[in-house]
PDB file of N, CA and C in Angstrom:
ATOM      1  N   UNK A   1     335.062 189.437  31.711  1.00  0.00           N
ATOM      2  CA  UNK A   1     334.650 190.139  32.896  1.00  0.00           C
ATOM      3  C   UNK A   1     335.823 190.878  33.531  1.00  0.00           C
ATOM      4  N   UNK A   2     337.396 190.535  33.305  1.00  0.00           N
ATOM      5  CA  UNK A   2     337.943 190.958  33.802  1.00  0.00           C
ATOM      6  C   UNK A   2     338.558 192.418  33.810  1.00  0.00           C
ATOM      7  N   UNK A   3     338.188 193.081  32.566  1.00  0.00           N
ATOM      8  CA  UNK A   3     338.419 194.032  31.749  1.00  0.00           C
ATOM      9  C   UNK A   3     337.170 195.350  32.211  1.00  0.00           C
ATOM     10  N   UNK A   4     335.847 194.117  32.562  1.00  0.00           N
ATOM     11  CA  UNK A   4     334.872 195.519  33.310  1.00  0.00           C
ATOM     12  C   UNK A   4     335.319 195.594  34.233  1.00  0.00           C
ATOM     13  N   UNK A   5     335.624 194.827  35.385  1.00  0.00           N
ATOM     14  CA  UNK A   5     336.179 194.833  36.737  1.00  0.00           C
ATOM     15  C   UNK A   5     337.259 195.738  36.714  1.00  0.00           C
ATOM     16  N   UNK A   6     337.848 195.642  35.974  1.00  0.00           N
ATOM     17  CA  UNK A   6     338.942 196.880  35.885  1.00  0.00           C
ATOM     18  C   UNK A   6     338.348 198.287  35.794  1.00  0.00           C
ATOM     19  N   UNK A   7     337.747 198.228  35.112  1.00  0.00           N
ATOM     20  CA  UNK A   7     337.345 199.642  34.796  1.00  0.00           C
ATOM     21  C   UNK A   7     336.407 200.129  35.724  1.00  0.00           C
ATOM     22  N   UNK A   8     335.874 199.250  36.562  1.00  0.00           N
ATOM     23  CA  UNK A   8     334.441 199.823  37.517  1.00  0.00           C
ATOM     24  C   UNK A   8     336.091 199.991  38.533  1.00  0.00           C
ATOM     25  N   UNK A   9     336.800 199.270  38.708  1.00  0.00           N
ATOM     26  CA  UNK A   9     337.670 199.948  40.311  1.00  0.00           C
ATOM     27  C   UNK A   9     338.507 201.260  39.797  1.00  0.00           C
ATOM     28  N   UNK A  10     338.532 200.814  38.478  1.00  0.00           N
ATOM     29  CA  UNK A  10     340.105 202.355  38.157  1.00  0.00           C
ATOM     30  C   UNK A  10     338.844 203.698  37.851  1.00  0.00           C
ATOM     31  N   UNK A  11     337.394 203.641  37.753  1.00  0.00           N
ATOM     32  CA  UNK A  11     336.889 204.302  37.817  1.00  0.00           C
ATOM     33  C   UNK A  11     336.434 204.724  39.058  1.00  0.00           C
ATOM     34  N   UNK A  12     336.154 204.266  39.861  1.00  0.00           N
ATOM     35  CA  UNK A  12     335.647 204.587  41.136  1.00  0.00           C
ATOM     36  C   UNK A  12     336.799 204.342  41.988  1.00  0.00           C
ATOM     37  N   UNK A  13     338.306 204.624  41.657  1.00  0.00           N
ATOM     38  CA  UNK A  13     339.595 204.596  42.293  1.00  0.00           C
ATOM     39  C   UNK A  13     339.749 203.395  43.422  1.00  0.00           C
ATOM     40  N   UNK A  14     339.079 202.615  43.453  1.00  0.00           N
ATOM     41  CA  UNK A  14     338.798 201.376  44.059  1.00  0.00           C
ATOM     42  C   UNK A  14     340.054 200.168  44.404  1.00  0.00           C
ATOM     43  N   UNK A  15     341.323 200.194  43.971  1.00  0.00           N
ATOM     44  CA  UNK A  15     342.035 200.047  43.454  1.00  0.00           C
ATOM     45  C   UNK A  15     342.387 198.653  45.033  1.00  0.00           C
ATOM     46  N   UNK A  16     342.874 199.041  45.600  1.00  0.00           N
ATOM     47  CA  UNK A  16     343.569 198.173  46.947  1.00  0.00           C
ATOM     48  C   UNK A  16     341.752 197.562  47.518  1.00  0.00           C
ATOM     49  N   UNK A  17     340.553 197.935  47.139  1.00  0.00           N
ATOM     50  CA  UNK A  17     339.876 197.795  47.794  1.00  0.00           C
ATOM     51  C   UNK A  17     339.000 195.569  47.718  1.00  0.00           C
ATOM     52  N   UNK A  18     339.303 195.391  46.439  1.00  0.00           N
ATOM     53  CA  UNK A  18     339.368 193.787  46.282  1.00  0.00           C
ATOM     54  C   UNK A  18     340.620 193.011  46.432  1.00  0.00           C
ATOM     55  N   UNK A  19     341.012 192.058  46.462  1.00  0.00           N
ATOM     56  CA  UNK A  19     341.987 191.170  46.176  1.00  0.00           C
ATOM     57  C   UNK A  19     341.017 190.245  45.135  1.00  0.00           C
ATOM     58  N   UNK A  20     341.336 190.179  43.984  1.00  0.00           N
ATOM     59  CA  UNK A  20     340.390 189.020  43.096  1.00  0.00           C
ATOM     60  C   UNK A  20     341.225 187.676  42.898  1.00  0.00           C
ATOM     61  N   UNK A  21     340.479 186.623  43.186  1.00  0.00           N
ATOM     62  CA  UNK A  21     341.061 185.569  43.009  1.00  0.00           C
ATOM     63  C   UNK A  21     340.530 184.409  41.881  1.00  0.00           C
ATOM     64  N   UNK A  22     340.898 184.028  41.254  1.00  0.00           N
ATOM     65  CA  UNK A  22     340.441 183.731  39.846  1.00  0.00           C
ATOM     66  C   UNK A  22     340.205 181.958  40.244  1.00  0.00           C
ATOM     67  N   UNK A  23     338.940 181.520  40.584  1.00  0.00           N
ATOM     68  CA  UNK A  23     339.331 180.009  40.505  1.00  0.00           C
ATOM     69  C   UNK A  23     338.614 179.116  39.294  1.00  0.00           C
ATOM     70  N   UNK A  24     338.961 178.428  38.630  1.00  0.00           N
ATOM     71  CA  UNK A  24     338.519 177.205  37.925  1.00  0.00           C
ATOM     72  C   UNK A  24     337.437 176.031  38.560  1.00  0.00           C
ATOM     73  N   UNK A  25     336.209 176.454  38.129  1.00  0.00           N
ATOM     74  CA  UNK A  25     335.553 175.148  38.394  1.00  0.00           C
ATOM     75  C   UNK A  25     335.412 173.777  38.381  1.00  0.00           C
ATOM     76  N   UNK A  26     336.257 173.947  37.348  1.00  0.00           N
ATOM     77  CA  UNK A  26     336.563 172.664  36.682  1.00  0.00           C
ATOM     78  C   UNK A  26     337.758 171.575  37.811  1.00  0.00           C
ATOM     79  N   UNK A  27     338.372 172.588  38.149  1.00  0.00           N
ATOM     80  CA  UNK A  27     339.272 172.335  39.208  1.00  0.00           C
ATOM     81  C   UNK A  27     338.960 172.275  40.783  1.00  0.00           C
ATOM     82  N   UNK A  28     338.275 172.872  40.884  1.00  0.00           N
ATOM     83  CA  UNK A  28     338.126 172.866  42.144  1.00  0.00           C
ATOM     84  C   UNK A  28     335.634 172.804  41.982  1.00  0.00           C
ATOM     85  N   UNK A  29     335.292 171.894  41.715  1.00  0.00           N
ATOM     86  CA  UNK A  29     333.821 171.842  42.062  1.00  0.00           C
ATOM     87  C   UNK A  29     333.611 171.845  43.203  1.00  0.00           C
ATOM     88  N   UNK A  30     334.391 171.530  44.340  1.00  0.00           N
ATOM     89  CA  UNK A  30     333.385 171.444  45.564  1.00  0.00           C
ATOM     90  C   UNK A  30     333.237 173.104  46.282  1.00  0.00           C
ATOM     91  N   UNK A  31     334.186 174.141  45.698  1.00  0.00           N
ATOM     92  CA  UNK A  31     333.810 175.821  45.468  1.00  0.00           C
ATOM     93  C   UNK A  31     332.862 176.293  45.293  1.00  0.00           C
ATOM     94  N   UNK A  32     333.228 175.981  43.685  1.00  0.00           N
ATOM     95  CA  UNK A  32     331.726 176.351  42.933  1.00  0.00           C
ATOM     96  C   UNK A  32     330.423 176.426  43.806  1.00  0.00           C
ATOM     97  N   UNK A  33     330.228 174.718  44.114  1.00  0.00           N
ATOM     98  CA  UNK A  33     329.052 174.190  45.081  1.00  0.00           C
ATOM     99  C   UNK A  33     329.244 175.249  46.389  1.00  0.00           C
ATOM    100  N   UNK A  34     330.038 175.336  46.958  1.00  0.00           N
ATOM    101  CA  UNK A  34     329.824 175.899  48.080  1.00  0.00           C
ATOM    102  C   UNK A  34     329.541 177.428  47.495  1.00  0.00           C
ATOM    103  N   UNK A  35     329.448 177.559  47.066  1.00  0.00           N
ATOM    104  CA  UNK A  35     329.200 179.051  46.614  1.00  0.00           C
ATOM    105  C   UNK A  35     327.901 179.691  45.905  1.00  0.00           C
ATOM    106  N   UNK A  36     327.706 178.253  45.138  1.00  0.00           N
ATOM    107  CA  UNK A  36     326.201 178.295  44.353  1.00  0.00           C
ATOM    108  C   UNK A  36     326.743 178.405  43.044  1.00  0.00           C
ATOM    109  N   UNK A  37     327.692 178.533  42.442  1.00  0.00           N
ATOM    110  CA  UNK A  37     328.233 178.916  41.153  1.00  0.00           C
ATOM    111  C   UNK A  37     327.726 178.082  40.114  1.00  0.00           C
ATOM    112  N   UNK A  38     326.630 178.713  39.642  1.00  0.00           N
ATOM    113  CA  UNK A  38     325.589 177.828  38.233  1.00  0.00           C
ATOM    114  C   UNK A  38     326.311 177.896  37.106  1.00  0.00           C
ATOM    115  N   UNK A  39     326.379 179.488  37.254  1.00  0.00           N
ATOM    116  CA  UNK A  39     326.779 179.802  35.504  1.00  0.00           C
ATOM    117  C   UNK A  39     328.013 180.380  35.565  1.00  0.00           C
ATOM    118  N   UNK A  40     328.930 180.517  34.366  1.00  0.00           N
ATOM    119  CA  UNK A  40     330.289 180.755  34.717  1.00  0.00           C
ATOM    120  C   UNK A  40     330.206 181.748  33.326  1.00  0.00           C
ATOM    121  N   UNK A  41     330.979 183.432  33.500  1.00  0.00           N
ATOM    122  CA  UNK A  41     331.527 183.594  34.811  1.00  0.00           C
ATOM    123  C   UNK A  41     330.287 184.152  35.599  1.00  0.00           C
ATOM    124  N   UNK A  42     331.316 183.444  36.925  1.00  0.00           N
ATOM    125  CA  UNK A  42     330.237 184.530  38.376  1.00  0.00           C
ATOM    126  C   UNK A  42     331.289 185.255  39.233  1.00  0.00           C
ATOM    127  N   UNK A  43     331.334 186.370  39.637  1.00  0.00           N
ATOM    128  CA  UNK A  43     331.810 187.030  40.610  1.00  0.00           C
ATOM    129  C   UNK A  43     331.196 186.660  42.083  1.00  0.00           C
ATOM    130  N   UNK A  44     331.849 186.431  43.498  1.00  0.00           N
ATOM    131  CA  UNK A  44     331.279 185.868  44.073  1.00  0.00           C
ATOM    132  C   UNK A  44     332.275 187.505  45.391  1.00  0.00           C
ATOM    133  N   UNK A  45     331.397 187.744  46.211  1.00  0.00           N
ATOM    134  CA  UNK A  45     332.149 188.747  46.988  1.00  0.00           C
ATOM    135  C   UNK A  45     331.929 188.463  48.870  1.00  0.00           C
ATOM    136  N   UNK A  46     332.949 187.583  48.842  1.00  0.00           N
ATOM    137  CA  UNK A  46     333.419 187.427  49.898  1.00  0.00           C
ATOM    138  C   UNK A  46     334.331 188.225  51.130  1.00  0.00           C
ATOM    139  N   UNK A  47     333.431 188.398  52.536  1.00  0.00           N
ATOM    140  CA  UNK A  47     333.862 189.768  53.197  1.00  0.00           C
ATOM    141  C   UNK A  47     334.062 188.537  54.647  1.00  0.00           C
ATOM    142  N   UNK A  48     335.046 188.655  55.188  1.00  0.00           N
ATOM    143  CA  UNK A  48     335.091 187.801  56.617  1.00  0.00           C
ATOM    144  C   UNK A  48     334.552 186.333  56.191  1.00  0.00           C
ATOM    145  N   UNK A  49     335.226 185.750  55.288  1.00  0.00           N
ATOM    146  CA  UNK A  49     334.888 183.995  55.237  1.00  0.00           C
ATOM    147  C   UNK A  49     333.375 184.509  54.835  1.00  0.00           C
ATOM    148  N   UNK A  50     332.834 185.147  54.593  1.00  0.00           N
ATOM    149  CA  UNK A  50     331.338 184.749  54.000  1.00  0.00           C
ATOM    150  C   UNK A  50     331.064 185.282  52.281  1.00  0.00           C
ATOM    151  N   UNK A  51     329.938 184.676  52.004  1.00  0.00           N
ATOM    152  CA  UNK A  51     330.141 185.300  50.835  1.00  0.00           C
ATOM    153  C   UNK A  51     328.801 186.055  50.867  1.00  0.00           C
ATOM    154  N   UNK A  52     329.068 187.209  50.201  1.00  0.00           N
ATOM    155  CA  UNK A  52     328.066 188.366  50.830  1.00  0.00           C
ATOM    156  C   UNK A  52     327.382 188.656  49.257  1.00  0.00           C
ATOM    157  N   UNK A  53     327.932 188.746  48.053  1.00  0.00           N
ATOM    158  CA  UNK A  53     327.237 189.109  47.090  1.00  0.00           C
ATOM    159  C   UNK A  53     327.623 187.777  45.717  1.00  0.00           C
ATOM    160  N   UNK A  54     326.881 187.387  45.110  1.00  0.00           N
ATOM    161  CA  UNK A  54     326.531 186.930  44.094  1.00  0.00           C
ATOM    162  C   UNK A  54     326.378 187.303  42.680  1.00  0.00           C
ATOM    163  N   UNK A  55     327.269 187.454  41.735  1.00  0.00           N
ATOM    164  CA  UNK A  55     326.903 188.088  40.459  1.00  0.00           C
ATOM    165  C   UNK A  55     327.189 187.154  39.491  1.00  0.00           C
ATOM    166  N   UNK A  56     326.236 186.695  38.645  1.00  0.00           N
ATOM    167  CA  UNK A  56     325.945 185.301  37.517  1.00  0.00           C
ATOM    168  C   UNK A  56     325.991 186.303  36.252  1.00  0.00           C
ATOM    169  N   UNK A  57     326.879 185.841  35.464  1.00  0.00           N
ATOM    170  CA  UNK A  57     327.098 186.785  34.257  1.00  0.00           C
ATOM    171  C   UNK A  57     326.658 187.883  34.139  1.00  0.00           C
ATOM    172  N   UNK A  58     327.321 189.181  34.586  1.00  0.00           N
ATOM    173  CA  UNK A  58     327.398 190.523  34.781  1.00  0.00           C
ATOM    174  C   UNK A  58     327.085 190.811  32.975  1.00  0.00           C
ATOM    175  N   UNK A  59     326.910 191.894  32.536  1.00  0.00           N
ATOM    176  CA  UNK A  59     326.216 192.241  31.415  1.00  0.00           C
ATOM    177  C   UNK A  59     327.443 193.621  31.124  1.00  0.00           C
ATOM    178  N   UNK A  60     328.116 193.730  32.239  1.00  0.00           N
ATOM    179  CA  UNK A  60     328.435 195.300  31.631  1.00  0.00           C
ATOM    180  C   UNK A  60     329.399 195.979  32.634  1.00  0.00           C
ATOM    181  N   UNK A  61     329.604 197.111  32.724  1.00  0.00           N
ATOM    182  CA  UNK A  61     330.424 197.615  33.644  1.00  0.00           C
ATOM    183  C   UNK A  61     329.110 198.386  34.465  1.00  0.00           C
ATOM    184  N   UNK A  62     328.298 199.070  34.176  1.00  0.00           N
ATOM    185  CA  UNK A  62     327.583 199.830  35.125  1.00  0.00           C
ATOM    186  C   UNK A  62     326.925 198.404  36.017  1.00  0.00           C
ATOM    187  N   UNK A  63     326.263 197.357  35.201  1.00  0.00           N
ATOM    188  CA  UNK A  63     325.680 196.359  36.075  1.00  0.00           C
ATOM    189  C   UNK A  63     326.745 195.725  37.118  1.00  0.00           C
ATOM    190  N   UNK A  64     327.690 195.767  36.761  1.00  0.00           N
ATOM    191  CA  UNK A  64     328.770 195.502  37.770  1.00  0.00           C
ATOM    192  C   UNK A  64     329.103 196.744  39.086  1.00  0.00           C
ATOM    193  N   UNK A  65     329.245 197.788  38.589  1.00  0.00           N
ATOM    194  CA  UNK A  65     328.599 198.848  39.747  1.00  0.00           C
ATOM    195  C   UNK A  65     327.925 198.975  40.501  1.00  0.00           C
ATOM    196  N   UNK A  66     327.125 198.681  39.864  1.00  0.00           N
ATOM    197  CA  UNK A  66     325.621 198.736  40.580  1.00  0.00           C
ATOM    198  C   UNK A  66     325.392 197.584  42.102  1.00  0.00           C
ATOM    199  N   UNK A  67     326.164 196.595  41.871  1.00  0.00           N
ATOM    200  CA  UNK A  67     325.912 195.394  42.216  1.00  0.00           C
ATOM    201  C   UNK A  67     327.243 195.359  43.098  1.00  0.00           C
ATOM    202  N   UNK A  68     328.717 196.004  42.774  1.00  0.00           N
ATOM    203  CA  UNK A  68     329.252 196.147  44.093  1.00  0.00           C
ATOM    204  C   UNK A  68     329.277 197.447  45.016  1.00  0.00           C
ATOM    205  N   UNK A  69     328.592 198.122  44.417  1.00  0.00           N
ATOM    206  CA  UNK A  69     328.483 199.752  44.712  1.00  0.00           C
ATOM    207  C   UNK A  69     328.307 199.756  46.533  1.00  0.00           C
ATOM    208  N   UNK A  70     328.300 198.702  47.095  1.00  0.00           N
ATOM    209  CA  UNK A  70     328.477 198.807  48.750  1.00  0.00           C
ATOM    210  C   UNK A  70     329.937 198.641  49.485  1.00  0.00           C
ATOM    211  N   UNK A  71     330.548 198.057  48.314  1.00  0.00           N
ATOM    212  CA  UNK A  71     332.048 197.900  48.657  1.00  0.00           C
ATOM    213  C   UNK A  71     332.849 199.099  47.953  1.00  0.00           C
ATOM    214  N   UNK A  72     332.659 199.854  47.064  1.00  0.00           N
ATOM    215  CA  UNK A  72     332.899 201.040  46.127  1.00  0.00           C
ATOM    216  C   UNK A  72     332.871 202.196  47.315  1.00  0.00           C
ATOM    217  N   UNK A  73     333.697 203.151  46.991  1.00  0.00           N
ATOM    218  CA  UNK A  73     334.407 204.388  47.472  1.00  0.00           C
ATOM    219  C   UNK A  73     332.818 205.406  46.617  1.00  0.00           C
TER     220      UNK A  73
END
């Protein structure tokens, strides 16, 4: 996933607009849980302490667009 994520921000010049933070479930479960994190990977998009969008194994770079396209330039 990390490789579409790249390419949906260096395409849509997006660049300063995430900070991504990579966590381990395995390491940290009580996250996951607070987050809903079923299936791994999930992108989880957190704006002011909340988490505002949900993405459970993204398929692609446009489905990844599509799906942050409110935080996108």
């Amino acid at each position: 996933m990390d490789g579409w994520i790249a390419q949906v921000l260096q395409h849509r010049s997006n660049h300063h607009t995430f900070e991504l933070v990579r966590v381990s479930v395995d390491d940290h479960p009580d996250l996951a849980e607070r987050f809903g994190v079923e299936t791994v990977p999930t992108l989880c998009v957190v704006e002011a302490r909340r988490l505002q969008k949900r993405i459970a194994a993204p398929r692609g770079c446009r489905q990844l667009e599509r799906d942050l396209a409110p935080w996108l330039n």
